[in-house]
N, C-alpha and C. Protein backbone atom coordinates (compact mmCIF):
# COMPACT_ATOMS: atom_id res chain seq x y z
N UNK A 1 65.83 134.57 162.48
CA UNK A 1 64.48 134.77 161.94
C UNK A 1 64.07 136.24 162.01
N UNK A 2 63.15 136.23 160.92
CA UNK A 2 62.75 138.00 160.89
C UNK A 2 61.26 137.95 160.99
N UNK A 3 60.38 139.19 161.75
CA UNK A 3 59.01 139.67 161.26
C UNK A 3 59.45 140.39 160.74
N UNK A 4 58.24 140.13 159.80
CA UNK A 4 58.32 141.55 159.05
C UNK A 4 56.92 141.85 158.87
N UNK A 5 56.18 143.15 159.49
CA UNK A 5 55.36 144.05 160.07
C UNK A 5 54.91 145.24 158.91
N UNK A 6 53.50 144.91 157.68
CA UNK A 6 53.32 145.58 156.96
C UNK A 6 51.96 146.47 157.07
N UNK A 7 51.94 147.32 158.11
CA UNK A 7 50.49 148.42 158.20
C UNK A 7 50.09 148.98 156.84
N UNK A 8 49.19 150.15 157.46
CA UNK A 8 48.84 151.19 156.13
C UNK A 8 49.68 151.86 155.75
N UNK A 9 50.67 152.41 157.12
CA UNK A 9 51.18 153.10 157.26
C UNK A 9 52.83 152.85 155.97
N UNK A 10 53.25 151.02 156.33
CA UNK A 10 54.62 150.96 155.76
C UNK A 10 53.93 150.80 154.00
N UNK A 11 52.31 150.21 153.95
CA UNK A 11 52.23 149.80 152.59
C UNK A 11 51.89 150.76 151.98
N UNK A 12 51.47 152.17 152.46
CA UNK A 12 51.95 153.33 151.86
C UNK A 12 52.76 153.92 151.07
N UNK A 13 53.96 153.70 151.95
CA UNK A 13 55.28 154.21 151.55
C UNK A 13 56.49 152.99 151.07
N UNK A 14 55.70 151.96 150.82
CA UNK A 14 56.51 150.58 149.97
C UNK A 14 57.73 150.25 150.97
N UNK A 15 56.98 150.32 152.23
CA UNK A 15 58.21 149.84 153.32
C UNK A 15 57.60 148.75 154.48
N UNK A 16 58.73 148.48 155.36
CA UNK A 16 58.20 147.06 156.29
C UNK A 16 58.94 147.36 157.36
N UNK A 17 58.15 146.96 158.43
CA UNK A 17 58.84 147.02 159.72
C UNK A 17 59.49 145.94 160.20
N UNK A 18 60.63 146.15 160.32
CA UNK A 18 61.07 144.71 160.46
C UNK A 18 62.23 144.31 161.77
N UNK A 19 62.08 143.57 162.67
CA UNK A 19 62.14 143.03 163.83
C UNK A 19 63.31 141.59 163.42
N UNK A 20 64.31 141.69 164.22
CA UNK A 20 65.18 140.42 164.41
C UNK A 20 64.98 139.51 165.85
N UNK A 21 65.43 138.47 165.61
CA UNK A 21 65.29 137.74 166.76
C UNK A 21 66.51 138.07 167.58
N UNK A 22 67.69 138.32 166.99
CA UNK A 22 68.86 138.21 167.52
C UNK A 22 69.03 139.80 167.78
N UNK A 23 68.43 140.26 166.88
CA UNK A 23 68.77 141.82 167.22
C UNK A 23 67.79 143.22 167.36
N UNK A 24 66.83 142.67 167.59
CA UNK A 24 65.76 143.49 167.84
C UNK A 24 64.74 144.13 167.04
N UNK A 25 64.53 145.60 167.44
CA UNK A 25 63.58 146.23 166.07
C UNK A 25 64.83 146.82 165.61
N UNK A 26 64.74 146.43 164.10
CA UNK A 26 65.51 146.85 163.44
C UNK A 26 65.09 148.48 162.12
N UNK A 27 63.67 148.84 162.43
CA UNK A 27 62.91 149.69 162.72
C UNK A 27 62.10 149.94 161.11
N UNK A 28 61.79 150.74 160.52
CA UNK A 28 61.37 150.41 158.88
C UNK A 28 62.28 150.92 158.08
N UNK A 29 62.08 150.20 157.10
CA UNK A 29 63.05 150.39 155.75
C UNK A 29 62.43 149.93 154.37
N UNK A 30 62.56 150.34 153.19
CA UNK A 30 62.31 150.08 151.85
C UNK A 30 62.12 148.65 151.72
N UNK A 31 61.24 148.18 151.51
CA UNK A 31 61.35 146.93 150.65
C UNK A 31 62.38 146.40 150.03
N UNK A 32 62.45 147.20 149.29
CA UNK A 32 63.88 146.84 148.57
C UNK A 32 65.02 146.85 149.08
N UNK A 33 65.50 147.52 150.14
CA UNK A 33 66.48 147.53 150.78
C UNK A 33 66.40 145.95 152.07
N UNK A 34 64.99 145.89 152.55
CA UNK A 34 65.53 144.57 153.15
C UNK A 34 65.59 143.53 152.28
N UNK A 35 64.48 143.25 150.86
CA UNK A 35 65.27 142.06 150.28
C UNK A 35 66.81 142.02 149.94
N UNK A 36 67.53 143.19 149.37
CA UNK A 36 68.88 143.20 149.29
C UNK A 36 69.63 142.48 151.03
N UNK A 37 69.16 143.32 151.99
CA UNK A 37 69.82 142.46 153.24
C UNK A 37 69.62 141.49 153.21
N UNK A 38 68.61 140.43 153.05
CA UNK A 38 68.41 139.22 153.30
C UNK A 38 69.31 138.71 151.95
N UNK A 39 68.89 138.94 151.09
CA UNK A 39 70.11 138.28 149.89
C UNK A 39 71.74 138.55 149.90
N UNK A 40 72.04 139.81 150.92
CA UNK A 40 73.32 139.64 151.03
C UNK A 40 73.40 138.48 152.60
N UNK A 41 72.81 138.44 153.24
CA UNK A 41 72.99 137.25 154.30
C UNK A 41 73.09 136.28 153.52
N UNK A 42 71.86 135.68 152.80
CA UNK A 42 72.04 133.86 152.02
C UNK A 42 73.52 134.28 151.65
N UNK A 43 74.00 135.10 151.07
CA UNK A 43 75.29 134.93 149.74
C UNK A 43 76.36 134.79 150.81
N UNK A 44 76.32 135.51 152.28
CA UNK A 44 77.10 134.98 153.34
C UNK A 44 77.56 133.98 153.50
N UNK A 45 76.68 133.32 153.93
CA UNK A 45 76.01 131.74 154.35
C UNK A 45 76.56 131.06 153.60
N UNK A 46 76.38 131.47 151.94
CA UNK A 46 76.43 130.35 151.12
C UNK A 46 78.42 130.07 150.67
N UNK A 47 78.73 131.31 150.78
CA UNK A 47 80.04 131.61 151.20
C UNK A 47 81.34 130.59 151.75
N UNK A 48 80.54 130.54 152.89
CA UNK A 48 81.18 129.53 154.14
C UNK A 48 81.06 127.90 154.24
């Protein structure tokens, strides 16, 4: 599972802070770059 953590600060700059359960703060990044992570995880998943 993920938060994902959107201030003034990330909706500023079209980014999200985003936190794993398994792996911690995973710290901010593009929007777009975490939906790509999360869609390359499902395509993992869906993989196996």
């Amino acid at each position: 599972p993920y938060m994902v953590v959107v201030g003034e600060k990330e909706a500023g700059s079209d980014s999200v802070s985003v936190r794993s359960k398994s792996k911690g703060d995973l710290g901010v990044m593009k929007i777009e770059a975490f939906i790509e992570k999360i869609r390359e995880e499902i395509r993992l998943r869906c993989a196996t």
